[in-house]
Protein backbone atom coordinates (compact mmCIF):
# COMPACT_ATOMS: atom_id res chain seq x y z
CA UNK A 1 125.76 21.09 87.11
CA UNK A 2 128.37 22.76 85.06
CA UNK A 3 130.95 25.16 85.00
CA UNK A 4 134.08 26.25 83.50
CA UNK A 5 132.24 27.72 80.76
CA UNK A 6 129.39 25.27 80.68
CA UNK A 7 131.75 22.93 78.77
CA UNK A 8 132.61 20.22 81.50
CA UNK A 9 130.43 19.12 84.41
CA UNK A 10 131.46 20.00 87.88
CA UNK A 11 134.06 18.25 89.55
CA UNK A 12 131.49 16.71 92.14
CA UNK A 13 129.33 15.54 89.23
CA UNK A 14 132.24 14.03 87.03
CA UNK A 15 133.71 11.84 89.71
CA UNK A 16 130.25 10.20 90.61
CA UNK A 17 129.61 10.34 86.55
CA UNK A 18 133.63 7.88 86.75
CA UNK A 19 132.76 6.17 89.94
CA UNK A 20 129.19 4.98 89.07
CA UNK A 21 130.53 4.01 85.39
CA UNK A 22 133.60 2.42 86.75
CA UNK A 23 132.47 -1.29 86.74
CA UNK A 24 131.24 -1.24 83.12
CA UNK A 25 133.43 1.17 81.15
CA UNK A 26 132.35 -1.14 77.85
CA UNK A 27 128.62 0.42 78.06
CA UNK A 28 129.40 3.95 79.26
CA UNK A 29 128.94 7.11 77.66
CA UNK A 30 130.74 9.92 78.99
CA UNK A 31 129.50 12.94 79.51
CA UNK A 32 132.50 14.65 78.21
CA UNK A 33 136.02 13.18 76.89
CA UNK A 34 137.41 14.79 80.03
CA UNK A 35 135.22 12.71 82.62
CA UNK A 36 136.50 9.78 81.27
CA UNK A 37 140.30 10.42 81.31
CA UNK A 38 140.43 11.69 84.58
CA UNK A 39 138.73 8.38 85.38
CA UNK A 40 141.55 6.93 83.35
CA UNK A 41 144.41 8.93 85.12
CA UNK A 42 142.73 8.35 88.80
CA UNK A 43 142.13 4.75 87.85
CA UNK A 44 139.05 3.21 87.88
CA UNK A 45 139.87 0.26 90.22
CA UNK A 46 140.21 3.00 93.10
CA UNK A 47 136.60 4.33 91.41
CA UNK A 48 135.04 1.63 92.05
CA UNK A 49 136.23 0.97 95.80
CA UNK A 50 134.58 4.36 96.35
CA UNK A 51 136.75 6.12 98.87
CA UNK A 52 134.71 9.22 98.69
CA UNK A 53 136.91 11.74 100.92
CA UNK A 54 140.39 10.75 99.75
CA UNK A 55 139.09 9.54 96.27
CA UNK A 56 136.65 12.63 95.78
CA UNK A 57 139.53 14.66 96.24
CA UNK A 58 142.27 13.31 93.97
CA UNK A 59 139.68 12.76 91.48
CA UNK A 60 138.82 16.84 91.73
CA UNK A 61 142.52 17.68 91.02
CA UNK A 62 143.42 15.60 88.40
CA UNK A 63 140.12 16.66 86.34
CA UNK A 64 141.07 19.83 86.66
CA UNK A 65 144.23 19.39 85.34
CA UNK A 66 142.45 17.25 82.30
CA UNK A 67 139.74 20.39 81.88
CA UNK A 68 142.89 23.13 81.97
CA UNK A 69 144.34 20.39 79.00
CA UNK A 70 141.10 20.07 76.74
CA UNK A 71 140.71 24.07 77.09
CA UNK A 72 144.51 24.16 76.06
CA UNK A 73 143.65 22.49 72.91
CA UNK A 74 144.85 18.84 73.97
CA UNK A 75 142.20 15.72 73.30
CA UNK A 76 142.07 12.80 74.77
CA UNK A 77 141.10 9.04 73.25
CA UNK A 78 139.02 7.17 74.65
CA UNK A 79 139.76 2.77 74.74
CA UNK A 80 137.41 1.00 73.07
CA UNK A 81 136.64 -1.99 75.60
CA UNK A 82 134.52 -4.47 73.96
CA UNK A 83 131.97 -6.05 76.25
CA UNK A 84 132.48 -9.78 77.02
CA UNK A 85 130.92 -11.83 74.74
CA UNK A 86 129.44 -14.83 76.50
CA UNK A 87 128.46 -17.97 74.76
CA UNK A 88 131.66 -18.17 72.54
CA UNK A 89 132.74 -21.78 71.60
CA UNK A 90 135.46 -23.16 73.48
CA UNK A 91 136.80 -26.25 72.01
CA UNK A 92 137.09 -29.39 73.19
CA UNK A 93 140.97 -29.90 73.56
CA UNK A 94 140.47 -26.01 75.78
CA UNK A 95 137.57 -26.97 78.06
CA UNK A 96 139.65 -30.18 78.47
CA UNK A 97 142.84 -28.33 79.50
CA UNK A 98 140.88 -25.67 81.93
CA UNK A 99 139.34 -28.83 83.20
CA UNK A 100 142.89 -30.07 84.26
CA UNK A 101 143.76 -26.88 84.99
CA UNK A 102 141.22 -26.16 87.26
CA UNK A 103 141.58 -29.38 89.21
CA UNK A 104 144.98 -29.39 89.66
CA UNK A 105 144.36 -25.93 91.47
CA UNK A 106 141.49 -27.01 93.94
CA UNK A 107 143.69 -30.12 94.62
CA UNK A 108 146.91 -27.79 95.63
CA UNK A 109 144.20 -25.72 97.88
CA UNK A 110 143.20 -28.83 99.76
CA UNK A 111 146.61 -29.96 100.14
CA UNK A 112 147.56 -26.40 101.46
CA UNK A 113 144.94 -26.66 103.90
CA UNK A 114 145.45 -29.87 105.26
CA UNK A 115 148.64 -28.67 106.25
């Protein structure tokens, strides 16, 4: 499962490490620093659409690049995404205005679709 010195995972098993991870990068845990910025640098929107030939591939070559980097001496940071926090209090003037909001958008559908 790894190589390159038995420091980083192989390529295969760092891009389904990204691309399984990719829809909630708030509770992941990396492997290694290096799985998750090739995610980073690859993008995890394309991750998650899972184009496994064309995806696999550019995923491969950029974590190469990132392993070549970390054994160069360079580190990476990881972004601390905090995971939604449901419940929170909305007040009443801001529920009012997404209630407006809102409306005024359905109403602009159904106008575009009479049409």
């Amino acid at each position: 499962m790894y190589d390159l010195f038995d420091e980083f995972p192989t390529a295969d098993a760092a891009y389904f490490e990204a691309a399984n991870n990719a829809h909630d990068l708030a509770h992941w845990k990396p492997s290694h620093d290096a799985v998750y910025e090739a995610g980073k640098r690859v993008g995890f929107s394309k991750l998650r659409r899972r184009d496994t030939g064309a995806g696999k591939r550019a995923f491969a070559k950029v974590y190469k690049d990132v392993c070549k980097a970390w054994m160069r001496g360079e580190r990476f940071k990881r972004d601390v995404i905090q995971p939604k926090q449901y419940g929170e209090k909305i007040s009443e003037s801001e529920l009012l205005r997404r209630r407006v909001f809102g409306r005024e958008k359905v109403n602009q559908l159904r106008e575009a679709l009479r049409s």
